[in-house]
C-alpha atoms as a PDB file:
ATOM      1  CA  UNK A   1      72.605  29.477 -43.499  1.00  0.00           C
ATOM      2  CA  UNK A   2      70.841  32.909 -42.421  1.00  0.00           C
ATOM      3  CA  UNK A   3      68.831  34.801 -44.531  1.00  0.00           C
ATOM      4  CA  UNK A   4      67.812  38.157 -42.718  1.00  0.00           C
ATOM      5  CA  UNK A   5      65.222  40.602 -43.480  1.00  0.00           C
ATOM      6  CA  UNK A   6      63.371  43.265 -41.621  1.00  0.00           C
ATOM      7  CA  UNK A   7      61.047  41.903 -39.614  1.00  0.00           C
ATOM      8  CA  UNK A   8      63.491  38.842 -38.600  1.00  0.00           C
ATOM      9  CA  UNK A   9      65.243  36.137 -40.223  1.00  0.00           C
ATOM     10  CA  UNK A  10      65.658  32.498 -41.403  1.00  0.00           C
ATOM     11  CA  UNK A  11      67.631  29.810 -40.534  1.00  0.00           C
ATOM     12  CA  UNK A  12      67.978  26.337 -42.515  1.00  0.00           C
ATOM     13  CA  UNK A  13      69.755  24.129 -40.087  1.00  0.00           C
ATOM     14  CA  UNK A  14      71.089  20.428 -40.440  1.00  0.00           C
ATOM     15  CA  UNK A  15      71.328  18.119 -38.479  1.00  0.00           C
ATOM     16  CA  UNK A  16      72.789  13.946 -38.043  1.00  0.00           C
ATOM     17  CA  UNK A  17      69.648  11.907 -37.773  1.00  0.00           C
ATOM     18  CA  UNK A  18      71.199   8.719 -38.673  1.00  0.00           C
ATOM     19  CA  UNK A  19      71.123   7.321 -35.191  1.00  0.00           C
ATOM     20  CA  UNK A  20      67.606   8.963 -33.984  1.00  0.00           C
ATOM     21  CA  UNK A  21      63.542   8.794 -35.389  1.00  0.00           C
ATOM     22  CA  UNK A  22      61.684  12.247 -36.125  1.00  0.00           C
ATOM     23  CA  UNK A  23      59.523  11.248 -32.372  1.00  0.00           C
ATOM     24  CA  UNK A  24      62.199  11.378 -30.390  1.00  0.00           C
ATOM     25  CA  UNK A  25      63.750  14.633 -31.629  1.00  0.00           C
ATOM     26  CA  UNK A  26      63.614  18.094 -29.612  1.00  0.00           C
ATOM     27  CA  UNK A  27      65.058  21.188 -31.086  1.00  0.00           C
ATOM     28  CA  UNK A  28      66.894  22.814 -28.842  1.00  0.00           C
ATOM     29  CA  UNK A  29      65.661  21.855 -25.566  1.00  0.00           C
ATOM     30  CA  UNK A  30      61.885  22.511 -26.739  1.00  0.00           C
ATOM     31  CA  UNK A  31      59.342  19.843 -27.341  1.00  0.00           C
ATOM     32  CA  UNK A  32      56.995  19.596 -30.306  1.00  0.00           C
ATOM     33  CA  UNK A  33      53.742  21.857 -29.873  1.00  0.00           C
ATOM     34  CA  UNK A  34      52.247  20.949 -33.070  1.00  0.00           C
ATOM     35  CA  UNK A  35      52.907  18.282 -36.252  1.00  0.00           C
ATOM     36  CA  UNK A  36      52.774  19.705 -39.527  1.00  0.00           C
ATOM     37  CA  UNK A  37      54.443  18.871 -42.770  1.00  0.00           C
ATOM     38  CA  UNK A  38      58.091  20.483 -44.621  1.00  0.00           C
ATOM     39  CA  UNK A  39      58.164  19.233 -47.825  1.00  0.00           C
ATOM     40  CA  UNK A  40      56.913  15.840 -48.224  1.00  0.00           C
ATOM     41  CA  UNK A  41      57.882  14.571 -44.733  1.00  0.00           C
ATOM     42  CA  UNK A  42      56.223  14.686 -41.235  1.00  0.00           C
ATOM     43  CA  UNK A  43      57.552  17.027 -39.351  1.00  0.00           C
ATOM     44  CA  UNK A  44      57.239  18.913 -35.828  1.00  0.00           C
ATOM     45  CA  UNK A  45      56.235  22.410 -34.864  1.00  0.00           C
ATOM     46  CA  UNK A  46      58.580  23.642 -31.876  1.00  0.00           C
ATOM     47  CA  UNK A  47      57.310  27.241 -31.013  1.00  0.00           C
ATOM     48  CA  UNK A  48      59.834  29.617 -28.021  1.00  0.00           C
ATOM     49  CA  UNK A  49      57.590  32.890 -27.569  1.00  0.00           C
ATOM     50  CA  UNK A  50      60.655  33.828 -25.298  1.00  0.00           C
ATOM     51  CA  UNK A  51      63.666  32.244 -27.658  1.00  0.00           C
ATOM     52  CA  UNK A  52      66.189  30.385 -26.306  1.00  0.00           C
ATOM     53  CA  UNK A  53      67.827  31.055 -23.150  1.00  0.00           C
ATOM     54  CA  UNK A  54      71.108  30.204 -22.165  1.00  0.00           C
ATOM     55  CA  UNK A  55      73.879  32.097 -19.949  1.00  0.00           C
ATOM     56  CA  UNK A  56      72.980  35.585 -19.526  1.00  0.00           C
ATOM     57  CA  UNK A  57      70.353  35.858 -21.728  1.00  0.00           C
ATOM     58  CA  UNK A  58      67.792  34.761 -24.141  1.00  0.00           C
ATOM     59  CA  UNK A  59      67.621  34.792 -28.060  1.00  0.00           C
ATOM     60  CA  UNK A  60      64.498  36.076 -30.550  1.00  0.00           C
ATOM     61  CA  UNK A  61      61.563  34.257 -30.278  1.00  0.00           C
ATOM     62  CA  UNK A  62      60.886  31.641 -33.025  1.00  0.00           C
ATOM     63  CA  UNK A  63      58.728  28.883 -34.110  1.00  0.00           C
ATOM     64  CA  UNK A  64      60.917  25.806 -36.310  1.00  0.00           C
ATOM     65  CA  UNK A  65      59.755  23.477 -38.293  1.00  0.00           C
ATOM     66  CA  UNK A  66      61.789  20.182 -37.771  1.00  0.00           C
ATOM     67  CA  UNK A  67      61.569  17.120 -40.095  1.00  0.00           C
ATOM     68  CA  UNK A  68      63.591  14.220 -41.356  1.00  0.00           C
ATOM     69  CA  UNK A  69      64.916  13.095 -44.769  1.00  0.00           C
ATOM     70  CA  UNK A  70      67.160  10.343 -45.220  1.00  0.00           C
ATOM     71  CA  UNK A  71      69.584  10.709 -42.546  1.00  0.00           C
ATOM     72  CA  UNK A  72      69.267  14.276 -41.882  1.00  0.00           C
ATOM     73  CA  UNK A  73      67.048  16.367 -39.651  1.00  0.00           C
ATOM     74  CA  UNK A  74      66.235  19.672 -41.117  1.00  0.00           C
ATOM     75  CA  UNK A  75      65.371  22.917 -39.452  1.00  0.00           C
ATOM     76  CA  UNK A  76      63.484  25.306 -40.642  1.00  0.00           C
ATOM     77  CA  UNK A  77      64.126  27.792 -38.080  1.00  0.00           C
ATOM     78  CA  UNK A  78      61.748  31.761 -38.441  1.00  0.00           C
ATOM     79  CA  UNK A  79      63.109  34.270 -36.041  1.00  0.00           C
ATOM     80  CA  UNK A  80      61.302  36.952 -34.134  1.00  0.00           C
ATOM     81  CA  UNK A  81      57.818  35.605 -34.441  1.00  0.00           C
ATOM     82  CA  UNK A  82      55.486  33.201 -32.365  1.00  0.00           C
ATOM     83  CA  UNK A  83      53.180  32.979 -35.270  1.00  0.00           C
ATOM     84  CA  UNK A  84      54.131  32.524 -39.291  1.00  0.00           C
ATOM     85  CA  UNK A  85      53.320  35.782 -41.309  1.00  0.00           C
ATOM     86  CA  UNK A  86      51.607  34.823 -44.733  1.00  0.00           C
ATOM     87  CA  UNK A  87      55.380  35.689 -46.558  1.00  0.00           C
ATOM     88  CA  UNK A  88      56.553  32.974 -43.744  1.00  0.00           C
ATOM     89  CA  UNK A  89      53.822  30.622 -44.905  1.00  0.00           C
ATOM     90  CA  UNK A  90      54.265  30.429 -48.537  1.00  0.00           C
ATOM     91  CA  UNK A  91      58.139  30.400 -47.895  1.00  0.00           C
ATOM     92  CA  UNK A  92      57.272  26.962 -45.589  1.00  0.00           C
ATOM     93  CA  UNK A  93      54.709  25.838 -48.564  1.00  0.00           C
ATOM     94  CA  UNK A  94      57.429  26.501 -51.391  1.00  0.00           C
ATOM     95  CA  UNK A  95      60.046  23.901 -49.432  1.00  0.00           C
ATOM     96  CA  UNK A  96      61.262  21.093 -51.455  1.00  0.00           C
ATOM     97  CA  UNK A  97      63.962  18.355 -50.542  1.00  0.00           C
ATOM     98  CA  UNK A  98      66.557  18.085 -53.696  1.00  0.00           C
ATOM     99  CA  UNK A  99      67.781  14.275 -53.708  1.00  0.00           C
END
């Protein structure tokens, strides 16, 4: 799910953790650069000042936030920075899992 605006955009992204622990997960091919928190879990910080890149080109830059819940990883994914803006910030603060 992408939610864009003008100054970038936001993805939520899932994905199986049923068979893998929050310290041995990379998003993408990045490793962590920071813990933090999403929701109530521990989660990691993966930050790509250059995006991803893979075949011709690379993507926006972006900085995800990456925990686990039950058996799910989820992404919090902000597009086109390398930093959170403060409308970034309370977006990340507001996040709540729904059981």
């Amino acid at each position: 799910m992408v939610f864009k605006g003008d100054k970038g955009s936001i993805d939520v992204v899932l994905k199986d953790g049923k068979s893998r622990t929050l310290d041995k997960y990379f998003y993408l091919d990045f490793l962590p650069s920071a813990t933090s928190t999403l929701g109530t879990e521990d989660a990691l910080v993966f930050k790509a000042p250059k995006g991803y890149c893979d075949g011709p080109g690379c993507g926006d830059s972006f900085v995800a936030y990456s925990a686990k819940h039950n058996d799910d990883f989820y992404n919090l994914v902000f597009y086109g920075d390398t930093e959170l803006n403060q409308i970034e910030q309370a977006i990340l603060s507001s996040f709540k899992f729904i059981e």
